[in-house]
Protein backbone atom coordinates (compact mmCIF):
# COMPACT_ATOMS: atom_id res chain seq x y z
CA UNK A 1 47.29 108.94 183.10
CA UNK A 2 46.74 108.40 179.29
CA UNK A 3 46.75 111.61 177.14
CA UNK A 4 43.26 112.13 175.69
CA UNK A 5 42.58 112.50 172.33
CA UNK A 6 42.11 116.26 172.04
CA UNK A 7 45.76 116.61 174.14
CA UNK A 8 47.43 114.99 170.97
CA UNK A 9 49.16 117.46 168.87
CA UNK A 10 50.22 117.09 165.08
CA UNK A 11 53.19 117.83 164.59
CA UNK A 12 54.53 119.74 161.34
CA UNK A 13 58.00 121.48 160.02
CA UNK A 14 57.59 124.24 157.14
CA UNK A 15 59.23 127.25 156.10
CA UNK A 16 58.43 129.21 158.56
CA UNK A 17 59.18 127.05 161.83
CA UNK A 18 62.35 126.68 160.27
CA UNK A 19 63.11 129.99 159.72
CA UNK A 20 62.18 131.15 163.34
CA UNK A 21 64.34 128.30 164.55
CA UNK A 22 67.01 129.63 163.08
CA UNK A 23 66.54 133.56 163.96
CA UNK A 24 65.94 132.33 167.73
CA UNK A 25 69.20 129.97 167.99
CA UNK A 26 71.54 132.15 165.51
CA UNK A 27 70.70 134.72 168.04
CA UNK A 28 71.58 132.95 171.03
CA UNK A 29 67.95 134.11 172.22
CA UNK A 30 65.47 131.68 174.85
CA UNK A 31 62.27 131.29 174.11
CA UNK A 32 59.71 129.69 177.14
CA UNK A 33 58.02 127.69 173.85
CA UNK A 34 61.22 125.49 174.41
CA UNK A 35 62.05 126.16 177.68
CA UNK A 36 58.34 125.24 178.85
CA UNK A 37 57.89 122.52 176.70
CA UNK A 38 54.98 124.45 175.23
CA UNK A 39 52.39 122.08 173.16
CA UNK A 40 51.74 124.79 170.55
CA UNK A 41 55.51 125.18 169.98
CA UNK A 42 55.00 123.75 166.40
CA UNK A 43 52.06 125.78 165.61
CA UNK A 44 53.04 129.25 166.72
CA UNK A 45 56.92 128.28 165.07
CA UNK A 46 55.07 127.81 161.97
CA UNK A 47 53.07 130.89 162.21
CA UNK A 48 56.06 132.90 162.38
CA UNK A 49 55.78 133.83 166.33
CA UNK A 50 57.32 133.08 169.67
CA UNK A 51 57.16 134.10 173.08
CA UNK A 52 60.70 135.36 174.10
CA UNK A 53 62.27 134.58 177.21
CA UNK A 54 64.93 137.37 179.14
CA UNK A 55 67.04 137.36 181.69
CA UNK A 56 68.78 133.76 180.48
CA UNK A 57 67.04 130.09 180.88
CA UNK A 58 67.39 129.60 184.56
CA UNK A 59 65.52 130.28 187.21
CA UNK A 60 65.84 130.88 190.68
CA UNK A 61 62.25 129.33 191.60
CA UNK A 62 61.45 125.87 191.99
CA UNK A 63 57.83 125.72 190.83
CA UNK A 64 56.27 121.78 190.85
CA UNK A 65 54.44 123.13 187.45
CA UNK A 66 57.62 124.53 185.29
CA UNK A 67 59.75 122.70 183.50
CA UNK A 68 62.45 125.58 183.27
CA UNK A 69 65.81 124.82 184.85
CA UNK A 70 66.41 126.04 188.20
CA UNK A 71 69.58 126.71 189.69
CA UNK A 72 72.42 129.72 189.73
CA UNK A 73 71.59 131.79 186.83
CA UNK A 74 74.35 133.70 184.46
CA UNK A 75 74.32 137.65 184.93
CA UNK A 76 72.45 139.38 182.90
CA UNK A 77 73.15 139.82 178.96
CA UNK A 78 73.69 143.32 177.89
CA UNK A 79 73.51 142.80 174.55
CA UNK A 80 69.98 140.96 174.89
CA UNK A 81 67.82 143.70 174.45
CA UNK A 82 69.60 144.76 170.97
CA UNK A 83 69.84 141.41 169.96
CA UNK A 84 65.98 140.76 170.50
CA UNK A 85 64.71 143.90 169.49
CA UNK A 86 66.41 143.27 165.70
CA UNK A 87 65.42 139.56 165.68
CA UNK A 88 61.41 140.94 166.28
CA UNK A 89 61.80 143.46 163.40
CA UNK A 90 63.57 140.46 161.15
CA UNK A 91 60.13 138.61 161.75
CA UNK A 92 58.47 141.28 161.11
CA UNK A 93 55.94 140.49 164.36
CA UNK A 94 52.94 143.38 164.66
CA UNK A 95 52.43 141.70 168.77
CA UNK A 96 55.53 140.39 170.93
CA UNK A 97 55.12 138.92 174.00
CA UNK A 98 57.98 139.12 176.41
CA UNK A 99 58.51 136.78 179.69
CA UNK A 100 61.34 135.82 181.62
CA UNK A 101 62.73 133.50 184.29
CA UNK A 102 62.38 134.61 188.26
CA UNK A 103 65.95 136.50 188.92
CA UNK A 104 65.66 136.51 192.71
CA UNK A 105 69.57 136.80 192.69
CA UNK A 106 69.63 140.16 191.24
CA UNK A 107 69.64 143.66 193.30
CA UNK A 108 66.64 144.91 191.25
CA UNK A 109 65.64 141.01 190.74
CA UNK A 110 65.77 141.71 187.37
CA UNK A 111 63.60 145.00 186.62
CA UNK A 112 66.32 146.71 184.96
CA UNK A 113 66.92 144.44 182.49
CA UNK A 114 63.05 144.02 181.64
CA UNK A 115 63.11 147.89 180.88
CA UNK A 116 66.43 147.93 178.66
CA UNK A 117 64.27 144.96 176.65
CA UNK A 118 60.98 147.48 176.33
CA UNK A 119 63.19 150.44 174.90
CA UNK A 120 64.85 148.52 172.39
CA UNK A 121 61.90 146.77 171.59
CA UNK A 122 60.34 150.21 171.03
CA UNK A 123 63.55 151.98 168.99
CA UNK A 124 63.92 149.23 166.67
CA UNK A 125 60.03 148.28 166.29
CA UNK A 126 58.00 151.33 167.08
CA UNK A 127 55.05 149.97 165.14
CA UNK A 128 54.70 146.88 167.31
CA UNK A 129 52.55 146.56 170.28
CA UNK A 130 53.95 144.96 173.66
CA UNK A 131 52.92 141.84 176.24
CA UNK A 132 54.87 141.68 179.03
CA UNK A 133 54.10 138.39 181.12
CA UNK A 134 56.04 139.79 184.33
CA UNK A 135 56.97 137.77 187.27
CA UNK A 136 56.08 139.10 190.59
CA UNK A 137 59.23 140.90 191.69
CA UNK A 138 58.37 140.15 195.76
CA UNK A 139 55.47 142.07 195.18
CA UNK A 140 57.71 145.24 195.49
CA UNK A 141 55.83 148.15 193.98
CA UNK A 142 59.05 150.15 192.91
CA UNK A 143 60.35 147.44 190.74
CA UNK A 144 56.77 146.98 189.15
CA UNK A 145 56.04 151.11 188.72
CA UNK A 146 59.30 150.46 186.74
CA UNK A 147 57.59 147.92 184.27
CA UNK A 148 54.38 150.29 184.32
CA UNK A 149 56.46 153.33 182.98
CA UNK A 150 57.48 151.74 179.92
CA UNK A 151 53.24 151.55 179.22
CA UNK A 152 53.44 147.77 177.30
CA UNK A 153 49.86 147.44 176.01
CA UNK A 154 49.12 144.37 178.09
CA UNK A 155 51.12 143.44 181.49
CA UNK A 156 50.21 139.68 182.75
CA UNK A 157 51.09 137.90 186.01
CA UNK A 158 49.86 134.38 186.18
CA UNK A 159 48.25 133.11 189.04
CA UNK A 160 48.46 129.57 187.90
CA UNK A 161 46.74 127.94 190.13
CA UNK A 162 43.70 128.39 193.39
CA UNK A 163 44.88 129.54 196.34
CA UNK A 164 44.25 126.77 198.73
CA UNK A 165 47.12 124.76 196.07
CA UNK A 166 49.10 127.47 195.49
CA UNK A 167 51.54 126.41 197.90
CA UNK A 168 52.22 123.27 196.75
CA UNK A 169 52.14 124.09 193.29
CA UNK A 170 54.37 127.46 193.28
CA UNK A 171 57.32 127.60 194.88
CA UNK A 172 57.92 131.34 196.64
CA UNK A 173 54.92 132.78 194.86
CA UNK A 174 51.90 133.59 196.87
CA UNK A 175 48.44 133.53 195.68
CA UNK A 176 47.83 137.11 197.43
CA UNK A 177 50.97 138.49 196.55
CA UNK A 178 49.86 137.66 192.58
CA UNK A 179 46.93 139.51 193.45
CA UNK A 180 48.87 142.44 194.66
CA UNK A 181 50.70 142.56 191.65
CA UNK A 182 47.54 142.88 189.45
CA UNK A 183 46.23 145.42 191.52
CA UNK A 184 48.80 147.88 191.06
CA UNK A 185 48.58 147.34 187.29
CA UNK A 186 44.74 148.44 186.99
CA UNK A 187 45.08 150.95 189.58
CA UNK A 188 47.80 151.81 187.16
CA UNK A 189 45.48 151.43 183.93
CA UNK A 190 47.41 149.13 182.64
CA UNK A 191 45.51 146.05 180.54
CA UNK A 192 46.37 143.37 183.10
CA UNK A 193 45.68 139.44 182.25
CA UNK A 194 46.37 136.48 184.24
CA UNK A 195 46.20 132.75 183.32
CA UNK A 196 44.93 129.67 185.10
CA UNK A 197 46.38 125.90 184.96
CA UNK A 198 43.59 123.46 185.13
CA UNK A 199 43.80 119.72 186.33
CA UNK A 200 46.10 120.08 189.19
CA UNK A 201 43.18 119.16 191.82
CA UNK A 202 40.74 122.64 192.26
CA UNK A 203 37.01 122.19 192.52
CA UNK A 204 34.91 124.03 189.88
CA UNK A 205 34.26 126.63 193.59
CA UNK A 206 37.66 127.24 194.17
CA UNK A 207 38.16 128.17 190.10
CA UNK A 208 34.96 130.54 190.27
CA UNK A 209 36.61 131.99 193.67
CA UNK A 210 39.52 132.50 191.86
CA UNK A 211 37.82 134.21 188.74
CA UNK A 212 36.17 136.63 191.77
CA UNK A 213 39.64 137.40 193.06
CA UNK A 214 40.95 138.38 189.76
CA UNK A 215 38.33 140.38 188.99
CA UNK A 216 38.13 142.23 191.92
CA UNK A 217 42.52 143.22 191.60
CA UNK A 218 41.11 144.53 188.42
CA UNK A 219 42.12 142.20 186.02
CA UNK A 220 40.61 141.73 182.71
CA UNK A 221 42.19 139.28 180.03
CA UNK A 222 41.69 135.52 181.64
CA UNK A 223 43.39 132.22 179.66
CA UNK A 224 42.59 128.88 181.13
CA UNK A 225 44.25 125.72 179.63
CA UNK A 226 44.98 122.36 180.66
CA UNK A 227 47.95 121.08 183.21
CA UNK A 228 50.58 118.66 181.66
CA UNK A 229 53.33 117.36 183.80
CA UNK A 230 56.13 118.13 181.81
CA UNK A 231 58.56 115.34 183.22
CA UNK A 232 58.02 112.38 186.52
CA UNK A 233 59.27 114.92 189.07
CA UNK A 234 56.88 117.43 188.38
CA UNK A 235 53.29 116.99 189.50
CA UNK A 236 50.89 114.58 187.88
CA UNK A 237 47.99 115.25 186.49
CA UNK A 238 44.67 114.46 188.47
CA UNK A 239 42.20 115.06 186.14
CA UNK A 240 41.59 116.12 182.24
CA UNK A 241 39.50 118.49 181.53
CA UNK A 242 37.14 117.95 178.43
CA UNK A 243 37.09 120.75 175.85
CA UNK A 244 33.43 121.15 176.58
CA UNK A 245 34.14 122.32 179.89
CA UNK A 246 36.31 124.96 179.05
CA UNK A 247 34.01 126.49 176.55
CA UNK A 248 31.52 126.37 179.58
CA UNK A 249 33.70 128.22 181.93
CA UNK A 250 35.06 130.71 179.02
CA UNK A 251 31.21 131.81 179.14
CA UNK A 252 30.75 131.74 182.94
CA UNK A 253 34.28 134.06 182.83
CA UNK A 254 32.83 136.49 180.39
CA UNK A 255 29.60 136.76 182.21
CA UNK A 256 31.63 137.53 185.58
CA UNK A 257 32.97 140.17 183.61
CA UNK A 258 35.87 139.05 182.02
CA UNK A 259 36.44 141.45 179.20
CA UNK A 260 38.36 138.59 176.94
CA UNK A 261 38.85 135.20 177.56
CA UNK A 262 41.05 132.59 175.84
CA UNK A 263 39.86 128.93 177.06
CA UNK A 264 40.88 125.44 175.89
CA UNK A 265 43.28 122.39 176.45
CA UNK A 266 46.15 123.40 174.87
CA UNK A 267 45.97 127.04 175.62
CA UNK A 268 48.47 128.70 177.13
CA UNK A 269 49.15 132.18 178.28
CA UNK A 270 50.87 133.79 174.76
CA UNK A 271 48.29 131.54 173.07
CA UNK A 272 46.95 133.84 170.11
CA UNK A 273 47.78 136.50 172.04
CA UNK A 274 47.55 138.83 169.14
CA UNK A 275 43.76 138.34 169.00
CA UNK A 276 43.84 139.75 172.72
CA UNK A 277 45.09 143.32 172.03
């Protein structure tokens, strides 16, 4: 299918891209604007922010969404968290948002390291305010009470998708296990969010179910933004939405009870995430 018009982004290279380019690759540091072929790479570059990736650039998930590589991963980087921690205070960033790849190879699939990253994060930058976008750790509560102790002002788990094409769409996720995961957050009081790919097939029903269900595992910061198949083997596209639409469901979210929503084509889940906390 032929990219719309309001899918086409401009493209620009100042200062400041330039200069987080260089912080990110002199410090041998991922990023998931790269690794996920992000279409606001250029933007958020330029603004002087990134969303960090952890735990290395491969994954142990096959997801038919994600254009992260998959395969054996390298252990764990001890000197990651230091490394990270000094490149956020070079950039001076008052909001960093964390993710990482799935580490299903790991004993503690890769809790550990996620705390190491939120104490340096806090040492070196006690001024800035945390996003952790978490993966689901097998839904095993112990490994998530350990993100939860380090109290990062928002924790999100992405849902990505409806449940009835979950399946197809995420490879060992499970739409109810997702929904497990933000439940222990608000029963935790943690600011939980959650974000939605649109275009892969769902009925407007299944994406107001799906708003219920998040809802109702306490969840409270929604983004919706359009599917693009990163490469051929990845799933295609079956429909684009129009950015009218997404206003329309960013105000049926907020009437649900949504307490902020971030709705449009190119959003994403770090998409002016600052604006969120």
């Amino acid at each position: 299918m032929r990219k719309p018009e309001w899918l086409k982004v401009r493209l620009c290279d100042n200062d400041n891209f330039a200069k987080t380019k260089r912080l990110i690759e002199g410090h041998h540091l991922h990023t998931i604007c790269s690794s996920g072929r992000c279409p606001n790479q250029t933007e958020c570059w330029s603004r002087g922010t990134a969303t960090f990736m952890v735990l290395g650039a491969i994954c142990t998930r096959s997801c038919r969404f994600c254009n992260t590589e998959t395969g054996t991963p390298l252990p764990p980087d001890d000197q990651e968290p230091e490394r990270l921690a000094g490149v956020v205070r070079q950039m001076a960033l008052k909001h960093v948002v964390l993710t990482s790849v799935d580490r299903d190879d790991l004993p503690d699939l890769g809790a550990g390291h996620w705390v190491k990253v939120i104490k340096a994060l806090r040492e070196v930058n006690p001024d800035t305010s945390i996003e952790v976008l978490i993966p689901d750790f097998q839904g095993y509560p112990e490994l998530i009470q350990q993100i939860i102790d380090e109290k990062p002002e928002i924790v999100s788990h992405n849902i990505e998708t409806v449940r009835r094409l979950t399946p197809e769409v995420r490879s060992a996720a499970k739409y109810d296990r997702s929904l497990s995961v933000l439940r222990l957050l608000a029963d935790a009081e943690i600011r939980s969010k959650s974000g939605l790919m649109l275009g892969l097939g769902e009925t407007e029903k299944e994406l107001f179910e799906t708003m219920d269900d998040l809802l109702n595992a306490g969840c409270s910061i929604l983004t919706l933004g359009q599917y693009l198949q990163p490469t051929r083997k990845h799933l295609p596209v079956k429909v684009y939405i129009e950015p009218d639409k997404f206003v329309c469901y960013k105000d049926i979210a907020l009437k649900k009870g949504f307490s902020f929503v971030e709705s449009g084509p190119l959003v994403r889940s770090s998409y002016h995430a600052e604006k969120q906390i």
